[in-house]
Protein backbone atom coordinates (compact mmCIF):
# COMPACT_ATOMS: atom_id res chain seq x y z
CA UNK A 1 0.00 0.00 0.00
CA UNK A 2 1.30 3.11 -0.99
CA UNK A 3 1.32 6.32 1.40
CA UNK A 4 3.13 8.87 -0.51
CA UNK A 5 3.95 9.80 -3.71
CA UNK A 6 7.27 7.71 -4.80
CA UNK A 7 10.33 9.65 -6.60
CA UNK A 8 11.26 6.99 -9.05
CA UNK A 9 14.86 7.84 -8.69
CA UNK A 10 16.78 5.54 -6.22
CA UNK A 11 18.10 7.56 -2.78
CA UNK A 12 20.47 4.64 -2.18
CA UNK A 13 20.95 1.53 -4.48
CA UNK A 14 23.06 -1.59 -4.19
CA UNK A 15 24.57 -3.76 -6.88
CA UNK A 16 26.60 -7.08 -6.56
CA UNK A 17 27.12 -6.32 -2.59
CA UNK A 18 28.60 -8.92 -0.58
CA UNK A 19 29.95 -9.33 3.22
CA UNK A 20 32.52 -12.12 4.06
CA UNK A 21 33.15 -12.98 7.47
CA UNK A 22 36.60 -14.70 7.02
CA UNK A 23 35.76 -18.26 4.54
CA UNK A 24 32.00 -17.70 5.14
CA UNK A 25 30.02 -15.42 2.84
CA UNK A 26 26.31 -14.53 4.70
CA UNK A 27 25.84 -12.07 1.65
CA UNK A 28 26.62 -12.89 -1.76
CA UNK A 29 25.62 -10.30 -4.93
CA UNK A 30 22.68 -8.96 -3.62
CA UNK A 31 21.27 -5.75 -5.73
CA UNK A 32 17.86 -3.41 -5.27
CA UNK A 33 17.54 -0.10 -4.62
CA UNK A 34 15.22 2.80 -2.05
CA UNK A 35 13.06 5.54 -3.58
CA UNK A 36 12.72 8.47 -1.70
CA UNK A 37 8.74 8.07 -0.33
CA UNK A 38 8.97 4.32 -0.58
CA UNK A 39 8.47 1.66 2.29
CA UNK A 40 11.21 -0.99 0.85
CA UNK A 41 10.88 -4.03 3.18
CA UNK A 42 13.53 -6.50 3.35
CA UNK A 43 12.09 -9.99 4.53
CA UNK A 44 13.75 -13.71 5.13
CA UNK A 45 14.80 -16.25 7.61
CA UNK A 46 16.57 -15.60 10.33
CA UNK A 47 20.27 -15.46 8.96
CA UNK A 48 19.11 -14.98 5.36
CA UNK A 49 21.57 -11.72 6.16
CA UNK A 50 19.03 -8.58 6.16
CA UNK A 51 20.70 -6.84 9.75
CA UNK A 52 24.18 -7.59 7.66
CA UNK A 53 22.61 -5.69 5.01
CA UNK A 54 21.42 -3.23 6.96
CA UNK A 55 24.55 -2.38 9.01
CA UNK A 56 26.31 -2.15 5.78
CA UNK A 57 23.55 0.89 4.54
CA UNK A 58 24.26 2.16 7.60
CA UNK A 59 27.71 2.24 8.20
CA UNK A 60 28.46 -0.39 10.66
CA UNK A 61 29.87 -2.95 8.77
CA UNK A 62 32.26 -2.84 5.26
CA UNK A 63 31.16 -4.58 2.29
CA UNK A 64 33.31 -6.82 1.03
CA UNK A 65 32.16 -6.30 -2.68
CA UNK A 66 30.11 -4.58 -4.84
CA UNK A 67 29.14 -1.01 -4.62
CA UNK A 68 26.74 1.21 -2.55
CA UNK A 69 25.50 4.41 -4.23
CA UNK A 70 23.83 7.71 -2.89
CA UNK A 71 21.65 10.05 -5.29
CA UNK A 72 23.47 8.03 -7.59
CA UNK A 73 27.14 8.68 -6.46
CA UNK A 74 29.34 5.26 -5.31
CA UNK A 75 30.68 5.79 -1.75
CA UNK A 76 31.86 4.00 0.94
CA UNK A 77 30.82 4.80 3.94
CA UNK A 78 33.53 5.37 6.79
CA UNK A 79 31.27 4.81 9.54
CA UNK A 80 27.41 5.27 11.27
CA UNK A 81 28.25 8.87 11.66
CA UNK A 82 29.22 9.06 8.14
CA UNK A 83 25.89 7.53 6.91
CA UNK A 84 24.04 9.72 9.17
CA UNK A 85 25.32 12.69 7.79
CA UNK A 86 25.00 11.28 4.50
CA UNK A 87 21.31 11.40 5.84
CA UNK A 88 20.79 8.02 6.64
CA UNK A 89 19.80 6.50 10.14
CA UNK A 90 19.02 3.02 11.32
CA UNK A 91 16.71 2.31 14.44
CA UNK A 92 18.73 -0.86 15.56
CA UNK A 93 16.71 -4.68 16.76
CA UNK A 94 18.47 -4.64 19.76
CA UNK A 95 18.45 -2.28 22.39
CA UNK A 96 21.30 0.23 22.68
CA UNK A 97 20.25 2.86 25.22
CA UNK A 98 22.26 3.82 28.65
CA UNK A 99 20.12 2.09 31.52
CA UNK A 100 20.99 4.41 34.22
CA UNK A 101 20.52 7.96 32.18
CA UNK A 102 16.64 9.28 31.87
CA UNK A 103 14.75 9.20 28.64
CA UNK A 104 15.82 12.83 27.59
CA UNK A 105 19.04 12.19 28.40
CA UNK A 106 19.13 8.75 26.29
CA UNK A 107 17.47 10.84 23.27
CA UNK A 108 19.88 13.51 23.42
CA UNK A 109 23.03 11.83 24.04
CA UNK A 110 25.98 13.18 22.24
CA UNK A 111 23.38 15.81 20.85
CA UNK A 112 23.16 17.64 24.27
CA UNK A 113 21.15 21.28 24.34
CA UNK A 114 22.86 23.83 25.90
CA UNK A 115 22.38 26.76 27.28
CA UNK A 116 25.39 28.57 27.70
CA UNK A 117 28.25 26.18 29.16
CA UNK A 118 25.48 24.34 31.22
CA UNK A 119 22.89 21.75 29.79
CA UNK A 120 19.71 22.87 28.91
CA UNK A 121 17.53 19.97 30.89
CA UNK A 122 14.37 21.89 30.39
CA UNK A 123 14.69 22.20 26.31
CA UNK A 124 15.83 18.46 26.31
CA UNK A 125 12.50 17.28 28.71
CA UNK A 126 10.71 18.95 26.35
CA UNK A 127 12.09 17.62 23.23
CA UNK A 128 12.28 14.63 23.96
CA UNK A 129 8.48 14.48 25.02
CA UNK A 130 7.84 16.38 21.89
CA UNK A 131 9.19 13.24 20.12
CA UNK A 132 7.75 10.51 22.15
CA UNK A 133 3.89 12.24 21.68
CA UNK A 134 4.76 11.92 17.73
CA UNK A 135 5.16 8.01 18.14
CA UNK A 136 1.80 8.00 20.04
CA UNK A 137 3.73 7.10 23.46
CA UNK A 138 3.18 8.65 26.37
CA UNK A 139 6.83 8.56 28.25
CA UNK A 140 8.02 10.66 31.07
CA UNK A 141 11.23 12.13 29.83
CA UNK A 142 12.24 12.04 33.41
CA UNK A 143 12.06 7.66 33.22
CA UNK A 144 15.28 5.93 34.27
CA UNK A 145 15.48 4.02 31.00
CA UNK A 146 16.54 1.19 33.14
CA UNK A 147 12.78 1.17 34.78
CA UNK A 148 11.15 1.13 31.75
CA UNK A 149 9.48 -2.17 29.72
CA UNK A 150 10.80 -3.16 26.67
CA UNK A 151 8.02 -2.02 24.55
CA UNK A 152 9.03 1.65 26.43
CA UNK A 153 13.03 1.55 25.36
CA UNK A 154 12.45 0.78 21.85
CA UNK A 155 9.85 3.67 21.50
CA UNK A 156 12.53 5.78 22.61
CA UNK A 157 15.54 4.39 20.85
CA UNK A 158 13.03 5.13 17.37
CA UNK A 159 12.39 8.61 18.93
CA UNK A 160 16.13 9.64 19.41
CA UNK A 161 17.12 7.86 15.83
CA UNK A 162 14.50 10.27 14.37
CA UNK A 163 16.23 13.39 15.71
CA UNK A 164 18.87 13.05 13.16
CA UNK A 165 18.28 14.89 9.92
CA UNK A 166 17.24 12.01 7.30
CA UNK A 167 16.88 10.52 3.89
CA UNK A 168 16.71 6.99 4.81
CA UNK A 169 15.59 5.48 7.62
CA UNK A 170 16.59 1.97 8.37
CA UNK A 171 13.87 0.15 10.79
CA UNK A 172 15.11 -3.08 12.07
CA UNK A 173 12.28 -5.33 13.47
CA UNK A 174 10.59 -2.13 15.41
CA UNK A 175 7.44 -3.63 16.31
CA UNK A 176 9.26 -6.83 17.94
CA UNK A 177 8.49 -5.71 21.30
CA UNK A 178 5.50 -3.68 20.96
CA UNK A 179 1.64 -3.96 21.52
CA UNK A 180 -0.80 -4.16 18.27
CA UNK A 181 -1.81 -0.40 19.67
CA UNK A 182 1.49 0.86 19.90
CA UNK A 183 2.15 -0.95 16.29
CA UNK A 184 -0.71 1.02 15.04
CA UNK A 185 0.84 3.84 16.22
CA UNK A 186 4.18 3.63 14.69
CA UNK A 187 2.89 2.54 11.49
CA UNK A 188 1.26 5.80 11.59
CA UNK A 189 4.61 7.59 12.44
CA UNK A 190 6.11 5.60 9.22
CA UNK A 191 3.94 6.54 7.05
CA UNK A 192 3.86 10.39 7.97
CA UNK A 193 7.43 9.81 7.13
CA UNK A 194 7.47 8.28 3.93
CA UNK A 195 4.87 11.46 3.01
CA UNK A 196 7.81 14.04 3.54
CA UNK A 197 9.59 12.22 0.62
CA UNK A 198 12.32 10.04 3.54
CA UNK A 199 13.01 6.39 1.81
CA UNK A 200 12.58 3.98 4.45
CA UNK A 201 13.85 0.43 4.41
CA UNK A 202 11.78 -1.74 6.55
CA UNK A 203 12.73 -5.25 8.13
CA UNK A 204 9.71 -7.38 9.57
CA UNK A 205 8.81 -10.93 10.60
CA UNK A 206 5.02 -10.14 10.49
CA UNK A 207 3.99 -10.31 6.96
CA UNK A 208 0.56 -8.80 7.25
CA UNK A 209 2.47 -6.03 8.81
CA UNK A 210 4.43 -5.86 5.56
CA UNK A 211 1.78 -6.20 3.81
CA UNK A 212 -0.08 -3.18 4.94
CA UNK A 213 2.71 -1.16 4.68
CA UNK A 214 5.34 -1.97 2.18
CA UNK A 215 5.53 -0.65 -1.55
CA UNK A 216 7.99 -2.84 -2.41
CA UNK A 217 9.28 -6.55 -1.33
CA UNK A 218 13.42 -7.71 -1.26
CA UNK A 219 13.49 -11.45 -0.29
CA UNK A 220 16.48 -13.03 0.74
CA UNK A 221 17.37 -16.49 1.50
CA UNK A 222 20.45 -18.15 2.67
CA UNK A 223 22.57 -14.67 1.89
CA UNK A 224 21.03 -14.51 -1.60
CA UNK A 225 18.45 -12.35 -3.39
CA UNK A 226 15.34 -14.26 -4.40
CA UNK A 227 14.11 -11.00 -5.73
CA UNK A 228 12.33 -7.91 -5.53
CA UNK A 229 8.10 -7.63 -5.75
CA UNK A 230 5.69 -5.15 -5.91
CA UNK A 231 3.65 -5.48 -2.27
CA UNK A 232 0.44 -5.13 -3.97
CA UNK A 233 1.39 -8.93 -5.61
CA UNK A 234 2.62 -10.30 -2.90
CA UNK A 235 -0.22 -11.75 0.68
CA UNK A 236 1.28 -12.77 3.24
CA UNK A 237 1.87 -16.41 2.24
CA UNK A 238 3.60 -15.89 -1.01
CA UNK A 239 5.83 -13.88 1.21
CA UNK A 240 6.11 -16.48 3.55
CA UNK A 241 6.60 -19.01 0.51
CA UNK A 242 9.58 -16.89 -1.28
CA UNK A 243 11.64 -16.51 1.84
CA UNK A 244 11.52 -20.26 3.61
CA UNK A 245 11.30 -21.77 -0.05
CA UNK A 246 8.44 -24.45 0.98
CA UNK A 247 4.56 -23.82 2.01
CA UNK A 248 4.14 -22.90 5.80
CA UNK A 249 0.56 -22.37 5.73
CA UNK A 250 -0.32 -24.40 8.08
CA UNK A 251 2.10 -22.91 11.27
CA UNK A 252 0.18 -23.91 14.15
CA UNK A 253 0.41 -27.90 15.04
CA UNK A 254 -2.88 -29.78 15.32
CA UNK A 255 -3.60 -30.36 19.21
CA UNK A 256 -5.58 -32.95 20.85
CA UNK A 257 -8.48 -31.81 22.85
CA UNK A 258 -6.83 -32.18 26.36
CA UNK A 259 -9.14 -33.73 29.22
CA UNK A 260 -9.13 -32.40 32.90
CA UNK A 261 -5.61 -33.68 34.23
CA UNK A 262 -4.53 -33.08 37.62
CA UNK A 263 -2.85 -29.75 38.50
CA UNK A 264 1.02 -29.38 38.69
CA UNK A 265 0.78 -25.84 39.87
CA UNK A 266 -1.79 -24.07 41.42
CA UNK A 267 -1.42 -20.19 42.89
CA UNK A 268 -3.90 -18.40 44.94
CA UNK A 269 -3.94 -14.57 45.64
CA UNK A 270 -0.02 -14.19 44.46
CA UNK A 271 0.61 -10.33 44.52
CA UNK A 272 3.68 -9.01 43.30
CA UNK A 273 4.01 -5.11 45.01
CA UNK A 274 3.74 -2.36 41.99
CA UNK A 275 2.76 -4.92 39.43
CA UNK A 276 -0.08 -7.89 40.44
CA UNK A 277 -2.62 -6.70 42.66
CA UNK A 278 -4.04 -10.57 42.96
CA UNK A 279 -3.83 -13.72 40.86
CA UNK A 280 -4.47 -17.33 41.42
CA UNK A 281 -4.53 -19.97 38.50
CA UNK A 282 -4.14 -23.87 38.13
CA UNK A 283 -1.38 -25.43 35.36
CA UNK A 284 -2.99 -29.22 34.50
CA UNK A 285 -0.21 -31.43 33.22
CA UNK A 286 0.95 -31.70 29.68
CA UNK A 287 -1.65 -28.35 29.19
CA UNK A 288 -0.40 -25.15 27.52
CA UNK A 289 -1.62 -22.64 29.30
CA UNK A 290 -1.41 -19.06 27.24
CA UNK A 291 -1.29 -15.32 29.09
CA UNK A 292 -2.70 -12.44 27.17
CA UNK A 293 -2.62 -9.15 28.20
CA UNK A 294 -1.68 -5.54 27.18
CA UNK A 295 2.34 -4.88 28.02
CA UNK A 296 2.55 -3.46 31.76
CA UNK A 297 -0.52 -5.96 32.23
CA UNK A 298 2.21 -8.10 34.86
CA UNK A 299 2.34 -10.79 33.04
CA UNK A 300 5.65 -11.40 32.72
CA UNK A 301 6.37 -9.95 36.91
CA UNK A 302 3.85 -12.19 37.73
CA UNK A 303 5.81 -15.48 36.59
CA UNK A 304 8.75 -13.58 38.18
CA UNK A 305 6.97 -13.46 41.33
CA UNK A 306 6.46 -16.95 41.36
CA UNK A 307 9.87 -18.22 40.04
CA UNK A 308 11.69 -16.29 42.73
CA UNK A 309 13.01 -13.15 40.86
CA UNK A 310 10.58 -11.14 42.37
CA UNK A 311 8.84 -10.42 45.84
CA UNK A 312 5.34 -12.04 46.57
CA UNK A 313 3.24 -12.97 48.91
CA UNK A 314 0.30 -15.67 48.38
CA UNK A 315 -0.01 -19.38 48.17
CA UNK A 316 2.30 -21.56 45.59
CA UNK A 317 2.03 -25.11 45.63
CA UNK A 318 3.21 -27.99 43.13
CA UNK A 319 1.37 -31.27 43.44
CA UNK A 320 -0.81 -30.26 45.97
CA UNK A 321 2.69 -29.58 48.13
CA UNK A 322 2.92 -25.77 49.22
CA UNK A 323 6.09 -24.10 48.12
CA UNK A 324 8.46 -20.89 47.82
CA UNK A 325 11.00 -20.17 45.83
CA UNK A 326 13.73 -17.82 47.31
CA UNK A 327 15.62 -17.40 44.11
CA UNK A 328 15.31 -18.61 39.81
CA UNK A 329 17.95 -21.41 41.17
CA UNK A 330 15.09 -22.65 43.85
CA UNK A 331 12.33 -23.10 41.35
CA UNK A 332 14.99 -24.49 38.35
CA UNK A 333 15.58 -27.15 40.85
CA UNK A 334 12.06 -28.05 41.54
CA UNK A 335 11.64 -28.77 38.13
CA UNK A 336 10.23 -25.31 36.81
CA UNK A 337 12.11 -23.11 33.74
CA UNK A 338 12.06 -20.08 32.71
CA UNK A 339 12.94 -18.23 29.15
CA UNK A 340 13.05 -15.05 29.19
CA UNK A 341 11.44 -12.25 26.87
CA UNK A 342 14.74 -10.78 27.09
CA UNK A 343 17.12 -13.58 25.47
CA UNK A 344 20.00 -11.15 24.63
CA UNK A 345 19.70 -9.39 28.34
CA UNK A 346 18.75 -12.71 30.77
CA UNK A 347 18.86 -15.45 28.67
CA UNK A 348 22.56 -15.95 26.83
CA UNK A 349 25.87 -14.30 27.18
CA UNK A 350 26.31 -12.53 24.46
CA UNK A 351 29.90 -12.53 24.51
CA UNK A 352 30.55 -16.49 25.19
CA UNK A 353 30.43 -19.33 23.03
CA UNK A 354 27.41 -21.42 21.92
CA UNK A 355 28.73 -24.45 24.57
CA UNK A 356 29.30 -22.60 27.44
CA UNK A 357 25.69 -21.01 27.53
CA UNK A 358 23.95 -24.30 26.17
CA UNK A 359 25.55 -25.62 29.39
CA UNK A 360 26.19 -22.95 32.13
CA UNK A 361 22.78 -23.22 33.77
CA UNK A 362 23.10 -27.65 34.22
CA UNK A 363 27.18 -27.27 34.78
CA UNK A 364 26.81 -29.81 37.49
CA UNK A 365 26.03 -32.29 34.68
CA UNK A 366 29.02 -32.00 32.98
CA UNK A 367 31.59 -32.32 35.75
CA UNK A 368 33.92 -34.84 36.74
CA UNK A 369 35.03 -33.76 40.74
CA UNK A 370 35.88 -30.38 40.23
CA UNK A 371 36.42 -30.04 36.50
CA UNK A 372 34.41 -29.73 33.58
CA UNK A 373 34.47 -32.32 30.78
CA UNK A 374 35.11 -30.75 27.54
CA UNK A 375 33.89 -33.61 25.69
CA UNK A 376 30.70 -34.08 27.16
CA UNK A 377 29.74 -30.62 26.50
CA UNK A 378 30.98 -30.67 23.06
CA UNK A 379 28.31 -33.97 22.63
CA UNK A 380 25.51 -31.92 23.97
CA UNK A 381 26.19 -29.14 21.77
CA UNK A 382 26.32 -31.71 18.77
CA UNK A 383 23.26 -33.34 20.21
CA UNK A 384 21.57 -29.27 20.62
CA UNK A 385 22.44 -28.42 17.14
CA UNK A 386 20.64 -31.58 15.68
CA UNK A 387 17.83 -31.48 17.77
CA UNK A 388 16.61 -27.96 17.94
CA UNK A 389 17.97 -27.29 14.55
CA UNK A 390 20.55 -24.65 15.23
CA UNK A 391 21.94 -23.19 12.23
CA UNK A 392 25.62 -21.91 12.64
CA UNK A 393 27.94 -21.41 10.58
CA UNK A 394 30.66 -22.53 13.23
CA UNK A 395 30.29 -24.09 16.61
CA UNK A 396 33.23 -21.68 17.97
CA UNK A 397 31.03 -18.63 16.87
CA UNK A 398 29.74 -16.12 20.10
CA UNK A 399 26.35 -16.59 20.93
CA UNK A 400 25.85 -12.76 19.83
CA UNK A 401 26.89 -13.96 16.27
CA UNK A 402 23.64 -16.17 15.65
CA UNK A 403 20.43 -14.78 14.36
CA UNK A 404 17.83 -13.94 16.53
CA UNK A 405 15.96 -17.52 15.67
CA UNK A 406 18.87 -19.28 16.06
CA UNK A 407 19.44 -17.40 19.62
CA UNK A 408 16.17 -18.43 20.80
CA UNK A 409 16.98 -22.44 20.04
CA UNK A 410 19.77 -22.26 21.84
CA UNK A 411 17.97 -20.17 24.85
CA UNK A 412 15.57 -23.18 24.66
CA UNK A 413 18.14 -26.07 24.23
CA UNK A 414 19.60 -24.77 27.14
CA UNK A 415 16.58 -24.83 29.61
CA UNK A 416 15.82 -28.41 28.38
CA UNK A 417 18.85 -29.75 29.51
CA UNK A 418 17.57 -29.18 32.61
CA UNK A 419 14.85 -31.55 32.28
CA UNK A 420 12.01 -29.67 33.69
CA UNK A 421 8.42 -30.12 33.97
CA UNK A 422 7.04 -27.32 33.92
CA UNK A 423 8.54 -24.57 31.42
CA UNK A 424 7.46 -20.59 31.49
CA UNK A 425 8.02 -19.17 27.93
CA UNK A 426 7.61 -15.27 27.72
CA UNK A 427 7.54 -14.32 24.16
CA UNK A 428 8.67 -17.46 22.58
CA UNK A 429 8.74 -16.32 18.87
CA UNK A 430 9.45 -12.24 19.30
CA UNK A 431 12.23 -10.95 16.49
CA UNK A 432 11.65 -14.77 14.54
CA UNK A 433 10.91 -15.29 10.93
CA UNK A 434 8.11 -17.49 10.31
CA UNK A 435 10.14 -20.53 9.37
CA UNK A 436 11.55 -20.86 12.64
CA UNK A 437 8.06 -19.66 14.80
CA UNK A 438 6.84 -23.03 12.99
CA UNK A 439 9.70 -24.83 14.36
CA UNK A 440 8.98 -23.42 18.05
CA UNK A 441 5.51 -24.26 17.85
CA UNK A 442 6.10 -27.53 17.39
CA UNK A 443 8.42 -27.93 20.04
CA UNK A 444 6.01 -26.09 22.60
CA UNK A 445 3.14 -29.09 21.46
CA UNK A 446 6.16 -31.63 21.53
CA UNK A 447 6.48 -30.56 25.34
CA UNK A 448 2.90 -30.74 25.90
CA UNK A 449 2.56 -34.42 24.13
CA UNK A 450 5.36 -35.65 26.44
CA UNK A 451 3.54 -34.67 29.41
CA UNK A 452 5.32 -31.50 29.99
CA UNK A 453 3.43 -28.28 31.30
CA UNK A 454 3.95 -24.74 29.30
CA UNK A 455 2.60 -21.47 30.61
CA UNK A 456 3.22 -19.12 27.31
CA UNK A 457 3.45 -15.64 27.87
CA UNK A 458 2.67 -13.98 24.33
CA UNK A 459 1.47 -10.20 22.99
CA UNK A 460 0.55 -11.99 19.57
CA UNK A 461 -3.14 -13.20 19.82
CA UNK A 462 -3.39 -15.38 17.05
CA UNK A 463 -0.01 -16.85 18.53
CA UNK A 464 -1.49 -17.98 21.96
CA UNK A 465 -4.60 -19.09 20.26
CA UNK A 466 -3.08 -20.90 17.79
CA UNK A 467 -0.55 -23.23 20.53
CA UNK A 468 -2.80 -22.85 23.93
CA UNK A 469 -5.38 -25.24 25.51
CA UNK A 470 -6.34 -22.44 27.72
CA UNK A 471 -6.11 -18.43 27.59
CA UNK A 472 -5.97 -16.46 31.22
CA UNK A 473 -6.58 -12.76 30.18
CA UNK A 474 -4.76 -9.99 32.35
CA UNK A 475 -5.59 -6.43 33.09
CA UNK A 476 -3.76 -3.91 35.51
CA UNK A 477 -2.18 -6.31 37.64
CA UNK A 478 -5.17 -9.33 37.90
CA UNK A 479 -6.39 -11.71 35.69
CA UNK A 480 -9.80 -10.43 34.00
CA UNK A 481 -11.17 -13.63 32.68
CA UNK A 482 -10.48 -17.05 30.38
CA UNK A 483 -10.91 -18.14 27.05
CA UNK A 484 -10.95 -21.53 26.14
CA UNK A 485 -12.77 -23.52 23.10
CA UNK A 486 -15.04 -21.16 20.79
CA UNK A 487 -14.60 -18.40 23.00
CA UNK A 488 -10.70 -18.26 22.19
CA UNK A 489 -10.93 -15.50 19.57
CA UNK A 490 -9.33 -12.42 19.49
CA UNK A 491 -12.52 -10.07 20.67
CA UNK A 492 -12.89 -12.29 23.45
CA UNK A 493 -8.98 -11.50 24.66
CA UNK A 494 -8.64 -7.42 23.56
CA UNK A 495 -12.55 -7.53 25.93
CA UNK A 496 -10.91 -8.97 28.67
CA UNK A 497 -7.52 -7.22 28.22
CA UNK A 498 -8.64 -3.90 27.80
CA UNK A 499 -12.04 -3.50 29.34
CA UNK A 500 -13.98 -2.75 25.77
CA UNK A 501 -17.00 -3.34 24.91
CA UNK A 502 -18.15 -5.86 22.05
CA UNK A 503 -18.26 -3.36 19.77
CA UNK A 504 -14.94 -1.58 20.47
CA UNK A 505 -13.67 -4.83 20.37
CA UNK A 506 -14.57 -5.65 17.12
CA UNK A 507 -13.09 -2.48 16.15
CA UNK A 508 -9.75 -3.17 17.50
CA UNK A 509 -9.62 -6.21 15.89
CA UNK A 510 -10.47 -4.89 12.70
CA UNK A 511 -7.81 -2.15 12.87
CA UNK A 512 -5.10 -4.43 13.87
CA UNK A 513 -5.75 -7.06 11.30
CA UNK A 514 -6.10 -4.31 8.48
């Protein structure tokens, strides 16, 4: 769908680009080009190389081949700042925002107002609320970034890339972590963008998302261009069809209707102080057990309340046994696991290799006395990489290096070594391409099948509705309802999550499906 009127003449173009990393090429001759009032999205699997595209646009990686051109004119680009004066900013996937400095302070750093030789906190509060209001978020510019969600951080890392005089703006994945409303919003923000005449280059998992608001489609698979589509040709499952190369139309797993088992867990009037006011639930075995909500719902602090990262008060019990779990060791050790929304911040080290996260949290498994055994972890990581289909191009590469999919597998390899029986999964498919969401889905009803018991914590609706047995609906810190059989449907959830009526639920749904 187009939103502006498109300048047929390329801003930037590529042609015959590729990126090495020592023997292994992740791009190889890849060639399209950005108009200026065009949405260009850039879809594949995870590691099909679109972020090593994108850093190379933007300045943060070297190509090494083929040529880049501005407005016609080959350059090579020196560095980020170099593309952003050049005109051309990228909003970055991850996270990259000082925890301990305020919002203003994150949106203006190394852009600081003054006023004379002192800072000018006043202008920047008011700036930077200024450009928070335009992405339909409603952030005190006075925040810690550190106490924000991350929904919150990635509304203001897009506000403070935005501050920079562009051409181009480079979104990577920047509705990952946010709510269908604030999606709607930002979408908005985009497309009052591409109406000033900016080129914008747009990488997304969700294909109706795409869709909606792409002119143009680049597909790449494997490091290669499959090619370059008009949007208008193109529903969501071609997309899906060009970039995995097979049909994934049906992504959800068929589930057996699941008969009353006896509970594993049951919680009664857990609180969690600033975030669950009161919530009590019962997890049957082998069920999947989905929790819906708007972000800041406590979803998420709720299952950190009862895993031990968190404060609480209330009744926990497993098997009819009462428990409490002082710390995430405590309830690991019962049996229960937890992945994190947050695989980059509490799920891997970034900066270690694929073994020694796949094995850090079991490390009494693979010790003989006092040492580690080398070997057996290497066999688990063989036994990882074959089983939850981890695709690296080296088994010595940092766990930073994978794609995000390909992070998550390992995040979830290295829970199951464990051997849990319970397993909390917050987000299980956020930043993932849809050829590897299949993949996780299937391992979620694999759990399930084995007699395994999965609460999934998910801000996709169709998601939940599509793995669950069960949906428990929160709203401002207590659970508002459930859905289960007929009634799972997505007016049923944005009712119970937001308070609507039937009608403005309807309406939602319509708007977010559009």
């Amino acid at each position: 769908m187009s939103g502006g009127r498109v300048d047929l003449s390329p801003v930037i173009s590529v042609e015959g680009l590729s990126k090495a990393f020592g023997p292994v090429e992740v791009l190889k001759n890849i060639g399209f080009d950005l108009r200026a009032g065009e949405v260009h999205a850039v879809i594949g699997e995870n590691g099909a190389g679109k972020s090593t595209l994108m850093k190379i646009l933007a300045g943060h990686l070297q190509p090494s081949g083929g040529t880049l051109s501005i407005r016609g004119e080959p350059v090579r680009l020196s560095g980020p700042t170099d593309a952003e004066r050049r005109g051309i900013v990228l909003v970055h996937q991850e996270i990259l925002l000082a925890p301990d400095l305020t919002v203003a302070q994150n949106i203006h750093l190394g852009r600081e107002l003054r006023r004379g030789l002192t800072l000018d906190d006043k202008a920047m509060n008011r700036s930077a609320r200024e450009a928070l209001e335009g992405l339909g978020a409603s952030i005190d510019p006075h925040a810690v970034v550190g106490s924000l969600s991350i929904a919150q951080r990635q509304l203001v890392q897009i506000a403070r890339a935005l501050l920079v005089p562009h051409e181009v703006v480079i979104f990577d994945e920047p509705t990952a972590s946010l709510t269908p409303h604030e999606t709607e919003a930002l979408l908005r923000v985009i497309n009052g963008i591409r109406r000033r005449g900016v080129g914008i280059l747009y990488i997304s998992h969700r294909l109706p998302e795409v869709k909606t608001l792409a002119d143009r489609v680049t597909v790449l698979r494997d490091g290669r261009l499959v090619g370059t589509h008009d949007a208008a040709g193109l529903g969501p499952a071609d997309m899906a069809h060009l970039m995995v190369g097979r049909d994934v139309s049906k992504l959800y797993p068929e589930r057996v209707a699941q008969g009353a088992e006896a509970a594993v867990l049951e919680v009664e009037d857990i609180r969690v102080p600033g975030y669950v006011r009161s919530a009590s639930f019962a997890l049957g075995k082998g069920e999947i057990l989905g929790f819906a909500g708007l972000v800041g719902a406590g979803r998420t602090e709720l299952m950190e309340g009862i895993l031990g990262l968190r404060p609480v008060t209330g009744t926990i019990s497993m098997k009819g046994r009462a428990v409490r779990f002082p710390d995430a060791k405590a309830s690991m050790d019962a049996g229960i696991v937890y992945i994190s929304e947050d695989r980059k911040g509490k799920g891997l080290l970034l900066q270690q290799n694929l073994r020694t996260n796949l094995t850090l949290a079991a490390l009494n498994r693979f010790t003989r006395g006092l040492l580690l055994s080398p070997a057996r972890e290497d066999a688990a990581l063989d036994g990882a990489v074959r089983d939850f289909d981890i695709r690296t191009r080296s088994r010595d590469l940092l766990a930073g290096q994978l794609s995000g999919g390909n992070q998550q597998k390992l995040l979830l390899a290295k829970m199951m070594l464990l051997e849990p029986q319970i397993v909390v999964i917050d987000e299980p498919t956020r930043g993932i391409d849809i050829g590897t969401k299949e993949q996780i889905y299937r391992f979620i009803a694999g759990l399930a099948e084995s007699g395994k018991s999965v609460i999934v914590i998910s801000s996709e609706m169709p998601e939940l509705i599509g793995i669950c047995d069960r949906i428990l609906v929160m709203r401002e810190g207590m659970i508002a309802g459930e859905v289960s059989g007929e009634a799972m449907n997505e007016r049923e959830i944005v009712m119970l999550a937001t308070g609507a009526s039937e009608k403005e639920a309807a309406l939602a749904v319509e708007g977010t499906s559009a």
